[in-house]
N, C-alpha and C. Protein backbone atom coordinates (compact mmCIF):
# COMPACT_ATOMS: atom_id res chain seq x y z
N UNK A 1 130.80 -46.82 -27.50
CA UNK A 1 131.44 -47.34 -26.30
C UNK A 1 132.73 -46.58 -26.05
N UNK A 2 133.21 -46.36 -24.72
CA UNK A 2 134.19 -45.51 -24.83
C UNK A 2 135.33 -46.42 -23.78
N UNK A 3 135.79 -46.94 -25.13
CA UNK A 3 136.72 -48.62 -24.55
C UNK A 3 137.63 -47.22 -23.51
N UNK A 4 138.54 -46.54 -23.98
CA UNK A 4 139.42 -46.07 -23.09
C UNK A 4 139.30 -45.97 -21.39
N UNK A 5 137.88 -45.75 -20.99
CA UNK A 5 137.63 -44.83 -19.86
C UNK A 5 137.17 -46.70 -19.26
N UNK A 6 136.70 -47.71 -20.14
CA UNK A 6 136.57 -48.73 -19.66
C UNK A 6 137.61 -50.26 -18.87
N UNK A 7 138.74 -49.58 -20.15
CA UNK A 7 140.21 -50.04 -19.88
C UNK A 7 140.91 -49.41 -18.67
N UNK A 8 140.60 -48.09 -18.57
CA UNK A 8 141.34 -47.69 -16.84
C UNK A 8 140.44 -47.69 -15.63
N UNK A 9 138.77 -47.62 -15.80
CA UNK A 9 138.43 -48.45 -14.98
C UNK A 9 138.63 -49.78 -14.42
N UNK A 10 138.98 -50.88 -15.31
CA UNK A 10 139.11 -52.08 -14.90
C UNK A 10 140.54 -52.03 -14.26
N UNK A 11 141.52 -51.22 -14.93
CA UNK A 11 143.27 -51.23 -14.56
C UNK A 11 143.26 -50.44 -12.93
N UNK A 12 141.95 -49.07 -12.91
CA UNK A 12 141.74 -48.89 -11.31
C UNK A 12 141.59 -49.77 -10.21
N UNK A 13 140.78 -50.14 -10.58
CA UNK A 13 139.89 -51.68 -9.46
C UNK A 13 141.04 -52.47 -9.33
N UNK A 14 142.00 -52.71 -10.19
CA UNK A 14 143.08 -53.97 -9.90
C UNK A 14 144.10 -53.18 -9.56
N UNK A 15 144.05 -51.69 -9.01
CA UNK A 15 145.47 -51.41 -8.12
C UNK A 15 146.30 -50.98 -8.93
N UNK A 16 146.16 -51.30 -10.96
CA UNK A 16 147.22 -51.49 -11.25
C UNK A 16 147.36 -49.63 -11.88
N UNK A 17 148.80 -48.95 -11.52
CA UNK A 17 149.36 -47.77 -12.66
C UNK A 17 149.58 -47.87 -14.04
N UNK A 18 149.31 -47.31 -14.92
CA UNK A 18 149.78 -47.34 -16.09
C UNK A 18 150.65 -47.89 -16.54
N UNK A 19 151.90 -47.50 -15.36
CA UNK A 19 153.21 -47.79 -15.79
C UNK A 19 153.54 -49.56 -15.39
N UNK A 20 152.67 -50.19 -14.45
CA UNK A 20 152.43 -51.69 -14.15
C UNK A 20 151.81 -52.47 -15.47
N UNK A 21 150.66 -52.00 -16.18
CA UNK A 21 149.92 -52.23 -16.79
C UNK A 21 150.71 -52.19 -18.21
N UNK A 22 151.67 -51.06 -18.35
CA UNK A 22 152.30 -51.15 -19.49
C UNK A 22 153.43 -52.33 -19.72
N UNK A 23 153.68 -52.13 -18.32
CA UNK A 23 154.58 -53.53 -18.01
C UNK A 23 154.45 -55.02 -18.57
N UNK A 24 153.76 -54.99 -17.91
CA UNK A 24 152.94 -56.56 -17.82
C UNK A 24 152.30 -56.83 -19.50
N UNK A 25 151.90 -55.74 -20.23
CA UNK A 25 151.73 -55.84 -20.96
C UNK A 25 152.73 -55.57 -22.40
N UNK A 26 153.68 -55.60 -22.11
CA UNK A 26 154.41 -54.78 -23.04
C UNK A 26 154.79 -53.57 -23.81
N UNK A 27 154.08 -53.06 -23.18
CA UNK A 27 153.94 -51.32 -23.93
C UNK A 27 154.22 -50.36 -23.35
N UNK A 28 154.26 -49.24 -23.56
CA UNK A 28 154.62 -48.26 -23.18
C UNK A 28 153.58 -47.87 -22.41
N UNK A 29 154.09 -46.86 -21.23
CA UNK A 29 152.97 -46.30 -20.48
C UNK A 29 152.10 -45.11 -21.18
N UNK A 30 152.99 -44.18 -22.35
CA UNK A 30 152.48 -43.17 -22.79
C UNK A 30 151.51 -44.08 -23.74
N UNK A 31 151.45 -44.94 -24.30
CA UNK A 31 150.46 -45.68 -25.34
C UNK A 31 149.21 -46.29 -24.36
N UNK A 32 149.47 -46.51 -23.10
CA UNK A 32 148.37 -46.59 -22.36
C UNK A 32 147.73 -45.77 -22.57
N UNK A 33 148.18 -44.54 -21.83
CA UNK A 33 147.59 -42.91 -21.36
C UNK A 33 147.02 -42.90 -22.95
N UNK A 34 147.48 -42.72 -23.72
CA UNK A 34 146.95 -42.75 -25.00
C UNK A 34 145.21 -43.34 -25.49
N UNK A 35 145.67 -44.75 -24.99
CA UNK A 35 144.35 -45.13 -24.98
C UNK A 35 143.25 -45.47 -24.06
N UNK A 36 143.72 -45.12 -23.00
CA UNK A 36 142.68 -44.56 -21.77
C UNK A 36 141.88 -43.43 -22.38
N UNK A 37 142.61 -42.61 -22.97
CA UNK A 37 142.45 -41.26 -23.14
C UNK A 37 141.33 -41.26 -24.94
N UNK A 38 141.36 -42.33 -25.13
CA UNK A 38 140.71 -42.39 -27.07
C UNK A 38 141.40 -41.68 -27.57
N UNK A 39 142.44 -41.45 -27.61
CA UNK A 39 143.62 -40.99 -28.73
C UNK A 39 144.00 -42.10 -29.55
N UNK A 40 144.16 -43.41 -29.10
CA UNK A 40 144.26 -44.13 -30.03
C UNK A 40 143.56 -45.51 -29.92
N UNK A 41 143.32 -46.31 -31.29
CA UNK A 41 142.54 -47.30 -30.72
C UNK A 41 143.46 -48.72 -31.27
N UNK A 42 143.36 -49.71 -29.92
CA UNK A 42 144.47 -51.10 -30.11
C UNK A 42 143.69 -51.98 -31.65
N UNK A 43 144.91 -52.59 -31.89
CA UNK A 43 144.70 -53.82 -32.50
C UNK A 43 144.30 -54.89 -31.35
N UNK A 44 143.38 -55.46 -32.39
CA UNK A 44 142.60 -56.25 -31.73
C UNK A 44 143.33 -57.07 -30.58
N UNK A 45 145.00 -57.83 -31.23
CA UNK A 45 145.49 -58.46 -30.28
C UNK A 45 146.26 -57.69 -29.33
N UNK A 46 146.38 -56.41 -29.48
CA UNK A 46 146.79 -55.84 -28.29
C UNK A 46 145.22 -55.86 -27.10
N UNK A 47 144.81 -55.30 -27.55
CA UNK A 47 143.47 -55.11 -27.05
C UNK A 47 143.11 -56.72 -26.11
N UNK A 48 143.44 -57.58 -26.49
CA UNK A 48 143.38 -58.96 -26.07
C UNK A 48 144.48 -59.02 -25.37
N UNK A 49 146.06 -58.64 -25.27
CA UNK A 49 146.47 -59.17 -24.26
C UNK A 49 146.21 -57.95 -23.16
N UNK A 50 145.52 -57.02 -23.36
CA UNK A 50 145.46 -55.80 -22.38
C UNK A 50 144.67 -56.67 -21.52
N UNK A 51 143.07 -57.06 -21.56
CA UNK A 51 142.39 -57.55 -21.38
C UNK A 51 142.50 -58.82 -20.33
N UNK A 52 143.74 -59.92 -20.70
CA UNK A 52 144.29 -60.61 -20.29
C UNK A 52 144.85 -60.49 -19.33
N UNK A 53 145.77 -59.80 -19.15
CA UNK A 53 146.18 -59.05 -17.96
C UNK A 53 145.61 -58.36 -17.04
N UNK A 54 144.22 -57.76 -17.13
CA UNK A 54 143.32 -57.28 -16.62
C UNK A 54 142.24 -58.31 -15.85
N UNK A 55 142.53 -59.48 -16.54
CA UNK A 55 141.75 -60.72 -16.18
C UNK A 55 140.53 -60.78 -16.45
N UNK A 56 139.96 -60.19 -17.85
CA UNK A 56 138.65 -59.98 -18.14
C UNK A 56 138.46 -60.86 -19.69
N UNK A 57 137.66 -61.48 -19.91
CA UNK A 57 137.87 -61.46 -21.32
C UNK A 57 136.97 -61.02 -22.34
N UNK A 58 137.32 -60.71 -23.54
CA UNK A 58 136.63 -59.95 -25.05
C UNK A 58 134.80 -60.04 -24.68
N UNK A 59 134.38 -61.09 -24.33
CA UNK A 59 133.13 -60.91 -23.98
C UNK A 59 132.71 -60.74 -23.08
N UNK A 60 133.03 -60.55 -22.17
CA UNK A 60 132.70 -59.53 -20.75
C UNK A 60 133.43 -58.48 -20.36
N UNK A 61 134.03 -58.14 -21.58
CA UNK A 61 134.43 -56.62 -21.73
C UNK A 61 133.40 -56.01 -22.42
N UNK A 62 132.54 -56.68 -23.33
CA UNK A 62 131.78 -56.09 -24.64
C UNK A 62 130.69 -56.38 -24.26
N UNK A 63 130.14 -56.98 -23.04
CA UNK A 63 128.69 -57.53 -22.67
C UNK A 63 127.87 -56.18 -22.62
N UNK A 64 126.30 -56.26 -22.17
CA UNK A 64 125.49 -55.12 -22.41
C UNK A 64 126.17 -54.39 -20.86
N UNK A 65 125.94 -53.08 -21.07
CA UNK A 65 126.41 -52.06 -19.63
C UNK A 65 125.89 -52.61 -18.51
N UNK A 66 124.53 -52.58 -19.05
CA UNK A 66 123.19 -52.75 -18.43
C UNK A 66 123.20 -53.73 -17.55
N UNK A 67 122.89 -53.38 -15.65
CA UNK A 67 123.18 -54.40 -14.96
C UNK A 67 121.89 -54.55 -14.13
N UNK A 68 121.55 -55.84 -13.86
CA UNK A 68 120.38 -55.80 -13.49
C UNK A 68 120.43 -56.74 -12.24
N UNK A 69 121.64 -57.05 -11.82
CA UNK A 69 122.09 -58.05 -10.57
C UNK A 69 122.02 -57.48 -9.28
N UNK A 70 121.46 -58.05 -8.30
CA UNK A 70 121.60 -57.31 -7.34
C UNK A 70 121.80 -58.13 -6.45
N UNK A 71 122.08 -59.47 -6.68
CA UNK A 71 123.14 -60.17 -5.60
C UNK A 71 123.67 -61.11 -6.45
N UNK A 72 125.30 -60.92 -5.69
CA UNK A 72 126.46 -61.05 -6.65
C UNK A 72 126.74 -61.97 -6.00
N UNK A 73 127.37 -63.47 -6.24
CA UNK A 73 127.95 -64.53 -5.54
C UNK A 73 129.37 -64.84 -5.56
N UNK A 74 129.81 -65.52 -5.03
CA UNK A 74 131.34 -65.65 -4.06
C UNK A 74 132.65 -65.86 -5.17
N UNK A 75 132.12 -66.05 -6.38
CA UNK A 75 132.58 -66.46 -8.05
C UNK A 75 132.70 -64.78 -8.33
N UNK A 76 131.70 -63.98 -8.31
CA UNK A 76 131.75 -62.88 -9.16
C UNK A 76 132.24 -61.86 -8.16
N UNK A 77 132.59 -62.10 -6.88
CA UNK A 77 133.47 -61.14 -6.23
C UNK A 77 134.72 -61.41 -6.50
N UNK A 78 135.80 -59.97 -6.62
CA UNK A 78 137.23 -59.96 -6.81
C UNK A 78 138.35 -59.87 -5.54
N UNK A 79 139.06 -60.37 -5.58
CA UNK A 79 139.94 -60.66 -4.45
C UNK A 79 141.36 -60.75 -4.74
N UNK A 80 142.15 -59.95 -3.92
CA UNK A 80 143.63 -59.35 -3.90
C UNK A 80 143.83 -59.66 -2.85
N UNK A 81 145.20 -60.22 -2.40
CA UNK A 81 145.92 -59.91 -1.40
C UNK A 81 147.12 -58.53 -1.42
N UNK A 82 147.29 -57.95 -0.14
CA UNK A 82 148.76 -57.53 0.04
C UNK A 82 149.20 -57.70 1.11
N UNK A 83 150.28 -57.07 1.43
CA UNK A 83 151.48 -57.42 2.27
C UNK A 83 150.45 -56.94 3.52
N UNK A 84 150.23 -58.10 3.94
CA UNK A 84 149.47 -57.20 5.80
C UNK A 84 147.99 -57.52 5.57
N UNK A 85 147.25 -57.70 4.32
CA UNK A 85 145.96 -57.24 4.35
C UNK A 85 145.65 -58.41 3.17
N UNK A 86 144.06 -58.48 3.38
CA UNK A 86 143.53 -59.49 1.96
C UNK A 86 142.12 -58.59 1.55
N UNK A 87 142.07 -58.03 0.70
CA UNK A 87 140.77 -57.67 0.35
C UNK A 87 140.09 -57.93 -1.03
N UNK A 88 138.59 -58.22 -0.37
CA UNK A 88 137.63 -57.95 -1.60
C UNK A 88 136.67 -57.94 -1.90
N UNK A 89 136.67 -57.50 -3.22
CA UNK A 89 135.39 -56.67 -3.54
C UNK A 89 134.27 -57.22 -3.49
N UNK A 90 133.24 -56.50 -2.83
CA UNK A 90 131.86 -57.90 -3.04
C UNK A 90 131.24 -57.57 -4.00
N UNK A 91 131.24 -56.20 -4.66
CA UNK A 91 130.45 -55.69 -5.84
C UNK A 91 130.92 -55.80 -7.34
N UNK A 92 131.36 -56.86 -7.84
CA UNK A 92 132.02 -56.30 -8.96
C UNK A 92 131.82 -55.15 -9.99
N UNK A 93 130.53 -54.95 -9.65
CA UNK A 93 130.09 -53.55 -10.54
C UNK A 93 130.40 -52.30 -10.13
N UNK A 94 130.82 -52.18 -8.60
CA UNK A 94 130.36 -50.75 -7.37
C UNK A 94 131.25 -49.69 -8.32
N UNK A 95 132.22 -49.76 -9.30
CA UNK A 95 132.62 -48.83 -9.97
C UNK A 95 131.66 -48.01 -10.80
N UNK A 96 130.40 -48.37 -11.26
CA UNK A 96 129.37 -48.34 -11.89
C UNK A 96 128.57 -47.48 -10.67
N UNK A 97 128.52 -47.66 -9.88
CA UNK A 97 127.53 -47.40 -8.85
C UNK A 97 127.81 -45.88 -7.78
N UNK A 98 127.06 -45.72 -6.64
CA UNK A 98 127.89 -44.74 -5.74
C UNK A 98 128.32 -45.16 -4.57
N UNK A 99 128.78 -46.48 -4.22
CA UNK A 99 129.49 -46.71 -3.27
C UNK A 99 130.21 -48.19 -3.74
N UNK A 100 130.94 -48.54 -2.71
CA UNK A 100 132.13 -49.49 -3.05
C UNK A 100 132.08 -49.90 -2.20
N UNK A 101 131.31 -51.99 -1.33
CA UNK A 101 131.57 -52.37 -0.25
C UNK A 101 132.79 -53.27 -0.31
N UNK A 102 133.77 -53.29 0.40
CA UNK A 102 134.85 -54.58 0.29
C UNK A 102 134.72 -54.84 2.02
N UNK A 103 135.41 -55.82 1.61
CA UNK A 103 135.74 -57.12 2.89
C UNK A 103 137.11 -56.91 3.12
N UNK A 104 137.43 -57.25 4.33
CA UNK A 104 138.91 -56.91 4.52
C UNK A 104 139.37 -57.43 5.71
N UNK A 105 140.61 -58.62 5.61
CA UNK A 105 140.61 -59.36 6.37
C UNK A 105 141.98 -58.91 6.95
N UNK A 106 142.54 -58.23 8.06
CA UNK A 106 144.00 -57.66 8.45
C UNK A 106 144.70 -58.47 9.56
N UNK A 107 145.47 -59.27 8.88
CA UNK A 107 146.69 -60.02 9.38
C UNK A 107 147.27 -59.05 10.75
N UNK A 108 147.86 -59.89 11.56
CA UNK A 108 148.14 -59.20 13.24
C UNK A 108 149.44 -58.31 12.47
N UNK A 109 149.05 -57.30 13.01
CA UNK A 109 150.20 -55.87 12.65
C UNK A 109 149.74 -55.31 11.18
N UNK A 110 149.06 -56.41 10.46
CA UNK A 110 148.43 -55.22 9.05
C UNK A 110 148.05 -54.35 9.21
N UNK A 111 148.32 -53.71 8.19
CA UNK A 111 147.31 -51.93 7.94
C UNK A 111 147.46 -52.02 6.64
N UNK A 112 146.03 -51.38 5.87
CA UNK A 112 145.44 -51.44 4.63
C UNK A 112 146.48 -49.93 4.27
N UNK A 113 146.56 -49.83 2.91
CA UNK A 113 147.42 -48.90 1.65
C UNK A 113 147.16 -47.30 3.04
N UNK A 114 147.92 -46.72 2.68
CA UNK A 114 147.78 -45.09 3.21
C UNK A 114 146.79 -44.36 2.23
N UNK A 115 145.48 -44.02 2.28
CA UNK A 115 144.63 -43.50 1.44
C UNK A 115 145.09 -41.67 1.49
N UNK A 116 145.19 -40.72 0.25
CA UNK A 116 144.93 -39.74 0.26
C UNK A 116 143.93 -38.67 0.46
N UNK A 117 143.76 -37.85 0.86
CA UNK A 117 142.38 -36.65 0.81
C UNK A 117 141.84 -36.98 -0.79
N UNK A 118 140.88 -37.27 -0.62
CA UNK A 118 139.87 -37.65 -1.81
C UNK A 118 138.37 -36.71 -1.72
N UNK A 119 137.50 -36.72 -2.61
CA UNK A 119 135.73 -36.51 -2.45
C UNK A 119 135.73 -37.60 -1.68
N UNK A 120 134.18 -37.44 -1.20
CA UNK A 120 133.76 -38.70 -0.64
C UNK A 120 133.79 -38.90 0.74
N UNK A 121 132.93 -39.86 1.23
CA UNK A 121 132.93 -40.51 2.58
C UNK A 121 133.56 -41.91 2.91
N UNK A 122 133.82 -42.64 4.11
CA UNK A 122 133.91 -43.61 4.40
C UNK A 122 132.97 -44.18 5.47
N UNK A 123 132.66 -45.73 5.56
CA UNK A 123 131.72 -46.13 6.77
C UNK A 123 132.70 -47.70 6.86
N UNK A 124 132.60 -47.90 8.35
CA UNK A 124 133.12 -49.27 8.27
C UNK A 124 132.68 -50.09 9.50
N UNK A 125 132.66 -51.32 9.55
CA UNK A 125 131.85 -51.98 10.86
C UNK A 125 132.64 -53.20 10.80
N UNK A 126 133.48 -53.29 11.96
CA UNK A 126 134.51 -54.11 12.52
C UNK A 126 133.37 -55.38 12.71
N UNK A 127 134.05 -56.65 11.92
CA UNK A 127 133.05 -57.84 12.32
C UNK A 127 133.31 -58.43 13.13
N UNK A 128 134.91 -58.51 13.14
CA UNK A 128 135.65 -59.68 14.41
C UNK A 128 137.18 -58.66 14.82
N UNK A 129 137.60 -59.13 15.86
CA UNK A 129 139.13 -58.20 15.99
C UNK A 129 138.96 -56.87 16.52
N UNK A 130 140.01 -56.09 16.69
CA UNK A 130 139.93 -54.78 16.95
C UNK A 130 141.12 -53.91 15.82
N UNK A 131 140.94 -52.96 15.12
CA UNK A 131 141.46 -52.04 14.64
C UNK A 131 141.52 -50.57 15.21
N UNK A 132 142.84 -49.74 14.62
CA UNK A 132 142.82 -48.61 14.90
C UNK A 132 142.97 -48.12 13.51
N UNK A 133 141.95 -46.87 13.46
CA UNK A 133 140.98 -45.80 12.63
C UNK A 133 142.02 -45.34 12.21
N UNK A 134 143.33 -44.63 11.64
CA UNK A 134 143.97 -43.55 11.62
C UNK A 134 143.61 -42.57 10.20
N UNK A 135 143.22 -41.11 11.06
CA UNK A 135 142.49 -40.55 9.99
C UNK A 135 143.46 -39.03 10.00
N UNK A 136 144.28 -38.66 9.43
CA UNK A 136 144.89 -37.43 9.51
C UNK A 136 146.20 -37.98 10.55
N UNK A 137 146.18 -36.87 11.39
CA UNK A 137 146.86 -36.93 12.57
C UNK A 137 146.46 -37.70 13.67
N UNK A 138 145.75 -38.41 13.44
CA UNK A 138 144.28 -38.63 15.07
C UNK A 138 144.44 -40.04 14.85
N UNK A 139 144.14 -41.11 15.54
CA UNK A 139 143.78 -42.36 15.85
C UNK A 139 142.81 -42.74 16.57
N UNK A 140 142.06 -43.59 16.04
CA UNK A 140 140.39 -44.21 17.06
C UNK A 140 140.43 -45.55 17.11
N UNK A 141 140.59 -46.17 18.13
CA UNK A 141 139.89 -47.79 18.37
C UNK A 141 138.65 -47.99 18.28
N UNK A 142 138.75 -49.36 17.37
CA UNK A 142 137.50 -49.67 16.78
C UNK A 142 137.37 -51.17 16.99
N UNK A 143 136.26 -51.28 18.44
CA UNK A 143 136.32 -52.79 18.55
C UNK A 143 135.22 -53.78 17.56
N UNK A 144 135.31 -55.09 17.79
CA UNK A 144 134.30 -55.60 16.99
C UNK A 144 132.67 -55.22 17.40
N UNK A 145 131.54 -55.41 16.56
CA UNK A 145 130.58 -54.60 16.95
C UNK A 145 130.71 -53.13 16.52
N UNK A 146 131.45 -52.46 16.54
CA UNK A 146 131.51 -50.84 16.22
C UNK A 146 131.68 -50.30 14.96
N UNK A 147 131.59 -49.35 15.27
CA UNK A 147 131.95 -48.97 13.29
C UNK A 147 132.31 -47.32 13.18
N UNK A 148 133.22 -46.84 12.04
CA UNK A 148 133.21 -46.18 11.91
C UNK A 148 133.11 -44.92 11.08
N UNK A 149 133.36 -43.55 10.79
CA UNK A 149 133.25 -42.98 9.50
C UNK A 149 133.37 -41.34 9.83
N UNK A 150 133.44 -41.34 8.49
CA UNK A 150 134.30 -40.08 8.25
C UNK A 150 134.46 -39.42 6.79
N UNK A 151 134.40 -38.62 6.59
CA UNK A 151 134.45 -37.80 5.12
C UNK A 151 136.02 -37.83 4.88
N UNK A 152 136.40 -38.21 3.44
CA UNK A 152 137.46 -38.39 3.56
C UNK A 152 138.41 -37.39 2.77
N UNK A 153 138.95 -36.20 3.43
CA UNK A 153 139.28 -35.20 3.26
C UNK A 153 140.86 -35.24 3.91
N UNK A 154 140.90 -35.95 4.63
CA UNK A 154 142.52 -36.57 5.16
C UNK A 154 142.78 -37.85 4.80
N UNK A 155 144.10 -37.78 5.24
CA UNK A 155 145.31 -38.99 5.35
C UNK A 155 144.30 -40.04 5.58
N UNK A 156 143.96 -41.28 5.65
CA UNK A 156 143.51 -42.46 6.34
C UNK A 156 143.64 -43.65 6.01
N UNK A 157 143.47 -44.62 7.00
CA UNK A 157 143.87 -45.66 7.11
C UNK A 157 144.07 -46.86 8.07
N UNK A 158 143.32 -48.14 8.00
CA UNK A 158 143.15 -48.67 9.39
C UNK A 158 144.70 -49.93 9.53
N UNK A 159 144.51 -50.13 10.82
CA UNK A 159 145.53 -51.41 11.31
C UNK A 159 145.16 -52.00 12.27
N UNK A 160 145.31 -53.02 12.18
CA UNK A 160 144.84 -54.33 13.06
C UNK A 160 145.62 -53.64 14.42
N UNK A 161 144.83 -53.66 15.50
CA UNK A 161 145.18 -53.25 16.58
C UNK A 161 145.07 -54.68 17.72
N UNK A 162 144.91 -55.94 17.23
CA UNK A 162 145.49 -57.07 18.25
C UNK A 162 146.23 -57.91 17.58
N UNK A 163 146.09 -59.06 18.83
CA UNK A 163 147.18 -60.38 18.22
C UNK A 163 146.12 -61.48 17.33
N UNK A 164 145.50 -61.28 16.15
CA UNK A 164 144.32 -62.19 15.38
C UNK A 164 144.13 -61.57 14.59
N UNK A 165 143.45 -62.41 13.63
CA UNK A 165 143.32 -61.85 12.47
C UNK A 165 142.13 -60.84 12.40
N UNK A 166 142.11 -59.08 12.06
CA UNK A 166 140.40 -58.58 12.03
C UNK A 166 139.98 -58.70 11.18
N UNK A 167 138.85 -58.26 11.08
CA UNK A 167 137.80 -58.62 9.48
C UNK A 167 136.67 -57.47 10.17
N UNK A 168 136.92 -56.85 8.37
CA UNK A 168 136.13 -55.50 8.86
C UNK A 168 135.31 -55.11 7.13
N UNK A 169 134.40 -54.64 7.47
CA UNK A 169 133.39 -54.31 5.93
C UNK A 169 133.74 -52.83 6.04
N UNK A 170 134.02 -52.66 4.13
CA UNK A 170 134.71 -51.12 4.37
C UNK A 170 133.46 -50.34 3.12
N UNK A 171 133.09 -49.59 3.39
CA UNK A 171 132.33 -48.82 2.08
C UNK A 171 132.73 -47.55 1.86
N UNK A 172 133.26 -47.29 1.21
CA UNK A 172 133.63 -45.89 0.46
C UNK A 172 132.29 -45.65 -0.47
N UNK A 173 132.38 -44.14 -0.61
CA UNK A 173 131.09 -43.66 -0.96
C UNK A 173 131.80 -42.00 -2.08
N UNK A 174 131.95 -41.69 -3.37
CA UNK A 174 131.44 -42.98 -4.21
C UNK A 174 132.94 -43.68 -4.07
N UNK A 175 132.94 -44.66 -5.07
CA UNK A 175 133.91 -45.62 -5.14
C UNK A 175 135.51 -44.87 -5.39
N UNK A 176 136.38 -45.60 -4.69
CA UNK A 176 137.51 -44.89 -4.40
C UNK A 176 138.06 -46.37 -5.39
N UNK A 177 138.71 -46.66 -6.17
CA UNK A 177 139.46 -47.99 -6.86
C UNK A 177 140.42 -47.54 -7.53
C-alpha cells in the first residue's frame, strides 16, 4: 500500500496544503512532504490524528481499493463550503477514476477558486441561474439549460452572473482536487 500518495490524495480533495494539514495537525510541513513522499512512516497515533483531520477513519483508510459502487448516495458525497460558493463532490471515489463530477451552488456575486493551466478538460451544464465562463482573458454567459467547455490550458473560472442563487454540475476530466 503506498499510505503516502494515499494521505495527499485525501489532503488534495479537502483543499487542504501541506502547510494547513501540518497545522491542524501539529507537525511540520517538511514531515508531511516526508510522508506523502514514503520517506518516512507515522506512528500509529500520528497516523490517527492525520486521518482525523482528514475526516476519514483507520478503516476506511485501510478498506479493499477495490470499488465496485456505482451509485453513491447523499451520505457518501463530500461537501465544502467557501466564501461565495458551496461545493460537492458527488463521487467520492472520482480521484480514483478519469473524471471528477461536483455540484456547485454560487451565492449572488460568487465565483468558484481561480483555477490554473492544468492537463485536462472541463464540461459544465448550468441547472438553474446564469453564470459567466471566465476562461483566460475571455468571458461567456452561460444561461440555465446551457453548458459549457473547454480544455483547460488557461486561467478559469465561473461567477454567478445574477441576483439568485446558480447551481451548476462541473466535471473536470481527469480529476483536478
Amino acid at each position: 500500500m503506498n499510505l503516502g500518495n494515499k494521505i495527499k490524495e485525501r489532503r488534495v480533495l479537502l483543499q487542504l496544503t501541506q502547510q494547513e494539514l501540518a497545522n491542524r495537525c501539529e507537525l511540520t510541513k517538511g514531515y508531511i512532504s516526508q510522508l506523502e513522499n514514503d520517506s518516512v512512516s507515522p506512528s500509529l497515533e500520528t497516523l490517527e490524528i492525520i486521518l482525523d483531520v482528514l475526516g476519514i477513519t483507520l478503516s476506511e483508510f485501510f478498506k479493499d481499493e477495490e470499488n465496485t459502487n456505482i451509485v453513491f448516495t447523499k451520505e457518501e458525497q463530500y461537501e465544502k463550503k467557501f466564501d461565495g460558493y458551496q461545493q460537492t463532490w458527488l463521487v467520492p471515489t472520482a480521484q480514483e477514476h478519469q473524471m471528477e463530477p461536483i455540484y456547485i451552488e454560487l451565492n449572488e456575486n460568487g465565483e468558484t477558486f481561480h483555477d490554473y493551466p492544468h492537463s485536462g478538460e472541463e464540461f459544465g451544464y448550468v441547472i438553474d441561474g446564469e453564470i459567466k465562463v471566465i476562461y483566460g482573458d475571455k468571458s461567456f454567459i452561460c444561461k440555465k439549460g446551457e453548458s459549457f467547455y473547454f480544455i483547460s490550458n488557461k486561467n478559469h473560472y465561473i461567477k454567478n452572473n445574477c441576483n439568485k442563487k446558480s447551481k451548476v454540475i462541473w466535471v473536470s476530466c481527469p480529476p483536478n482536487f
